[in-house]
C-alpha atoms as a PDB file:
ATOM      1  CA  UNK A   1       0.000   0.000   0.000  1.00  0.00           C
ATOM      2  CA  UNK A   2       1.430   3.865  -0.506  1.00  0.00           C
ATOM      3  CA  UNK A   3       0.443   6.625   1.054  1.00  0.00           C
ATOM      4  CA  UNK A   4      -1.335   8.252  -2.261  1.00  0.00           C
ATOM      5  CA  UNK A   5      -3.856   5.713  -1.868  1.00  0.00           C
ATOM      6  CA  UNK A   6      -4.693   7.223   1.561  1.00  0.00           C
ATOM      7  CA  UNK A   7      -5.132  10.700  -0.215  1.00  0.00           C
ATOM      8  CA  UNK A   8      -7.630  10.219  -2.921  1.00  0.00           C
ATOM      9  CA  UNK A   9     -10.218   7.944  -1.234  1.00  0.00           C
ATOM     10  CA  UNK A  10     -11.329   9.308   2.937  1.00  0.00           C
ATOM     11  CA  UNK A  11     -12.939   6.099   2.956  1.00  0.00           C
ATOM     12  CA  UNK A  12      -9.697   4.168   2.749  1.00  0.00           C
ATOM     13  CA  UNK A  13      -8.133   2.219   5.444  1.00  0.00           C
ATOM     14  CA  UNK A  14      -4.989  -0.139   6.126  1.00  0.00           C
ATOM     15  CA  UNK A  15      -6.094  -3.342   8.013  1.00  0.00           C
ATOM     16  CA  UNK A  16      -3.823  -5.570  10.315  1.00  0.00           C
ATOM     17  CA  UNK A  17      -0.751  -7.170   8.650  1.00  0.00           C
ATOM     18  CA  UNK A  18      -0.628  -4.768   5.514  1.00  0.00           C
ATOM     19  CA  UNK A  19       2.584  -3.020   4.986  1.00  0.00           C
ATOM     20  CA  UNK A  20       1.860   1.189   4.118  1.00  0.00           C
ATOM     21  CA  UNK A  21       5.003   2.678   2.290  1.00  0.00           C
ATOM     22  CA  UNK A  22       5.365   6.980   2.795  1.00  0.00           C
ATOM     23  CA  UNK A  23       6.661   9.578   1.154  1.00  0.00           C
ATOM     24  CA  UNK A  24       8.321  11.593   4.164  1.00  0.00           C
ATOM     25  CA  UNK A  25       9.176  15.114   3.594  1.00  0.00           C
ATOM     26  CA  UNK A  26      10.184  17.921   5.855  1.00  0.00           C
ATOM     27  CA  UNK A  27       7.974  20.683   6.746  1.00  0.00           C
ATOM     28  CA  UNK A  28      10.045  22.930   3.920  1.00  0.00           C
ATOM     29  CA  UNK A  29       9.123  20.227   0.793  1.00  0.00           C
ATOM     30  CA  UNK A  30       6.508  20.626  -1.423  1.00  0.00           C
ATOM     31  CA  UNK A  31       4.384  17.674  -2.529  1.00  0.00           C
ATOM     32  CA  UNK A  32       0.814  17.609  -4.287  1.00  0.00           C
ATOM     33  CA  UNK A  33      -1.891  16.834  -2.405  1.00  0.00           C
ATOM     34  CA  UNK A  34      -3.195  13.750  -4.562  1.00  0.00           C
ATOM     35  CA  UNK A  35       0.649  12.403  -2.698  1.00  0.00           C
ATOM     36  CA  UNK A  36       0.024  13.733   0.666  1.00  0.00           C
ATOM     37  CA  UNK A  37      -1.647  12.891   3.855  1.00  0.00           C
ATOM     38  CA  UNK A  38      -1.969  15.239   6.437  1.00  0.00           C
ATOM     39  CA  UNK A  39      -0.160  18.173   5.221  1.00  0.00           C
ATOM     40  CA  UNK A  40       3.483  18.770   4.588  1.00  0.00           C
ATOM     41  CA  UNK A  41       5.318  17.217   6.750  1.00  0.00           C
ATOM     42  CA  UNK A  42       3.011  14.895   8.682  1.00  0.00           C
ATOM     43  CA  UNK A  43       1.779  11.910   7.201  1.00  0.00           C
ATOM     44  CA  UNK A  44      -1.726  10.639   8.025  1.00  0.00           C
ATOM     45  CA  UNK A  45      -2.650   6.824   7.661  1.00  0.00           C
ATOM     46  CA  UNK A  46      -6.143   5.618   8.735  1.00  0.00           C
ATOM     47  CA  UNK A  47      -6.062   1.893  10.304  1.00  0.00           C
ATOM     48  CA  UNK A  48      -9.122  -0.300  10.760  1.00  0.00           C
ATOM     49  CA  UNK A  49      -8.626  -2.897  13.790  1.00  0.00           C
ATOM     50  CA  UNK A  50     -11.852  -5.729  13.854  1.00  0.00           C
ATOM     51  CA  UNK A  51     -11.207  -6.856  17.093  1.00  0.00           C
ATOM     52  CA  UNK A  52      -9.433  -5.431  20.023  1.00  0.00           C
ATOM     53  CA  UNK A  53      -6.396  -6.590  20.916  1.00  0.00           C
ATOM     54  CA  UNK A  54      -2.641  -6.235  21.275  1.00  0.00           C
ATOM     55  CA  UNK A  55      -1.012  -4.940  18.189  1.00  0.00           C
ATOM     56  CA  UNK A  56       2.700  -4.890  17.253  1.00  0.00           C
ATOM     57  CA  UNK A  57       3.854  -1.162  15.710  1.00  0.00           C
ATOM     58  CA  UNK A  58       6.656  -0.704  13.698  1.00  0.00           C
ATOM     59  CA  UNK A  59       8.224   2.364  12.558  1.00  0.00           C
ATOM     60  CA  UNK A  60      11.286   1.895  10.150  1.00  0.00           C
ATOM     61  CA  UNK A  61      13.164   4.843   9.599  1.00  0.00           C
ATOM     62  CA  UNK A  62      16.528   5.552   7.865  1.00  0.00           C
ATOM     63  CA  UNK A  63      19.453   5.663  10.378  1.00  0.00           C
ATOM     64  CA  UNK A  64      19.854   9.484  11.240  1.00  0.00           C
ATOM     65  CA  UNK A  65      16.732  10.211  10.453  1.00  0.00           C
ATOM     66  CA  UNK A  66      14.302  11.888  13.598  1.00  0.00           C
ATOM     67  CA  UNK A  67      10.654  11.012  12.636  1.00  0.00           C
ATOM     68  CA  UNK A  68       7.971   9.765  15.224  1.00  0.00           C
ATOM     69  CA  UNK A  69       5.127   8.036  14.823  1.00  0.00           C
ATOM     70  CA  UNK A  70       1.756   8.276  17.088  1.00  0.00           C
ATOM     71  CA  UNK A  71      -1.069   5.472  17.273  1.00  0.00           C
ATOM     72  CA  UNK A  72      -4.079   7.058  18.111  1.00  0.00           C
ATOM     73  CA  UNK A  73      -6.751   4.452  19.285  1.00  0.00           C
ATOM     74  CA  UNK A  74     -10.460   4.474  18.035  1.00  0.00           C
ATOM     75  CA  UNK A  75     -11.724   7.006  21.422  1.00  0.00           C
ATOM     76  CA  UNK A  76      -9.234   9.689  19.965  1.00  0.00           C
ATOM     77  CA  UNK A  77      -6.398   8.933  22.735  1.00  0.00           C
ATOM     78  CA  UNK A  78      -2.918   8.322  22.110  1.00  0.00           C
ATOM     79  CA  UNK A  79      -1.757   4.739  23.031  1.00  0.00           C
ATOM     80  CA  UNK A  80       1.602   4.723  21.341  1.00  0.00           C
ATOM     81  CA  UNK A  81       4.360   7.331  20.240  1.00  0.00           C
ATOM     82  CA  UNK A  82       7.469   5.759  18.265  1.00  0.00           C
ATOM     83  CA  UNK A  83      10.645   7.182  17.325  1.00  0.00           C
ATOM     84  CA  UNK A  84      14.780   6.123  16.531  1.00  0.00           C
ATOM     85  CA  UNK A  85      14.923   4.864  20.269  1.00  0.00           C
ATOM     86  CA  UNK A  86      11.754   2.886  20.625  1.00  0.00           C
ATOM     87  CA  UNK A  87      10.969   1.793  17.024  1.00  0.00           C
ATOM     88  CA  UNK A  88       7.770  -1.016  17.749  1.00  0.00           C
ATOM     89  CA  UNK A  89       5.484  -1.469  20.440  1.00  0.00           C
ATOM     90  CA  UNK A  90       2.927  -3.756  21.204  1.00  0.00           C
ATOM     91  CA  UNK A  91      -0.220  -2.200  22.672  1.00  0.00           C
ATOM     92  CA  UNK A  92      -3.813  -3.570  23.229  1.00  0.00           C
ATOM     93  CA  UNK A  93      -6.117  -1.264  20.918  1.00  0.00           C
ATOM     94  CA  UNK A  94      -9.788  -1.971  20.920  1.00  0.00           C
ATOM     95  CA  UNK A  95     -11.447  -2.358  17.650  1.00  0.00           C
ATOM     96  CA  UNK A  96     -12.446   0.603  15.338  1.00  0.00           C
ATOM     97  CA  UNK A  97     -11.055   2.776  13.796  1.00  0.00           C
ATOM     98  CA  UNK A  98      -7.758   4.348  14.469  1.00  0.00           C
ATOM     99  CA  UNK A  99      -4.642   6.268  12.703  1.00  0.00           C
ATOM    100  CA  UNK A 100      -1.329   6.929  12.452  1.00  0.00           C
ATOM    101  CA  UNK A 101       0.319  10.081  12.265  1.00  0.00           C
ATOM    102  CA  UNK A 102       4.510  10.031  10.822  1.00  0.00           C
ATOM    103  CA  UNK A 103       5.881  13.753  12.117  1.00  0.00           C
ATOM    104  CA  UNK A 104       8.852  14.821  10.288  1.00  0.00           C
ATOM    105  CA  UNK A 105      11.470  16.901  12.097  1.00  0.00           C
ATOM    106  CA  UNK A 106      11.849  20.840  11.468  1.00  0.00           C
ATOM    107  CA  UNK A 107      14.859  20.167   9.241  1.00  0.00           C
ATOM    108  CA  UNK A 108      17.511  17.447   8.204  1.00  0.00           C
ATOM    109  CA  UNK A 109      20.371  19.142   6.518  1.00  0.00           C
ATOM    110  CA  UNK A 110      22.162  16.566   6.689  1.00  0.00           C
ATOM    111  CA  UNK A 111      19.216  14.213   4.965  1.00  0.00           C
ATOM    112  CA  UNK A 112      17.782  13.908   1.616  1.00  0.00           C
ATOM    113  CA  UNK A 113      14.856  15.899   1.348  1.00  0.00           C
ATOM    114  CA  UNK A 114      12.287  13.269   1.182  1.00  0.00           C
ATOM    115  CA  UNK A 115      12.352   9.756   2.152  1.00  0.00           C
ATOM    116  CA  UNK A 116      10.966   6.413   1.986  1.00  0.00           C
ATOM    117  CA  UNK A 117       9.911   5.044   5.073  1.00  0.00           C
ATOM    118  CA  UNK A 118       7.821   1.287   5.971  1.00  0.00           C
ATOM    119  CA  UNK A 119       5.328   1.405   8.133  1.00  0.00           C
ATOM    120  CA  UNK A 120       3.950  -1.736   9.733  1.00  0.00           C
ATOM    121  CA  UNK A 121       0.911  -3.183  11.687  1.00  0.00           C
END
């Protein structure tokens, strides 16, 4: 799956066990928004869970790299926040839906602008 699905249908949603590729940019990029989720620099993905349980989050970043992920469960609280020093979690999320929010860092000079990123549930 790639996040440009996510942008042209609101009605779309990962499920368990489906693999979600991004295109990361920094707050400075520009991308179009038929690319984008959530607006430059944050990348939205919505997740539907059919039965609560625990479920394994992974964020795989390039090394150097400073983005963090937050799992937000289906009552609109935050149940999991990822980043280079805590990469996966497994947390109990009830069923619903929920989503998935990939924050870029202000800048990366050091970086490539944009960047590929696998994101896993």
């Amino acid at each position: 799956m790639h996040e440009r699905e996510f942008s042209k249908d609101i009605d779309f949603f990962a499920q368990p066990d489906q693999v979600v590729v991004l295109n990361l940019e920094t707050p400075n990029d520009s991308i179009s928004d038929d690319e984008d989720t959530g607006g430059i620099g944050d990348d939205l993905i919505r997740i539907r869970l059919k039965k609560a349980a625990g479920h394994e989050f992974k964020l795989n970043i390039p090394d150097g790299d400073l983005f963090t992920m937050t799992v937000t469960g289906p009552t609109g609280y935050v149940v999991a926040l990822l980043n280079k020093d805590n990469p996966s979690t497994t947390v109990g999320v009830n069923d619903g839906s929920c989503s998935v929010s990939v924050l870029s860092p202000i800048s990366r000079p050091k970086f490539p602008s944009t960047s590929a990123t696998i994101l896993s549930f």
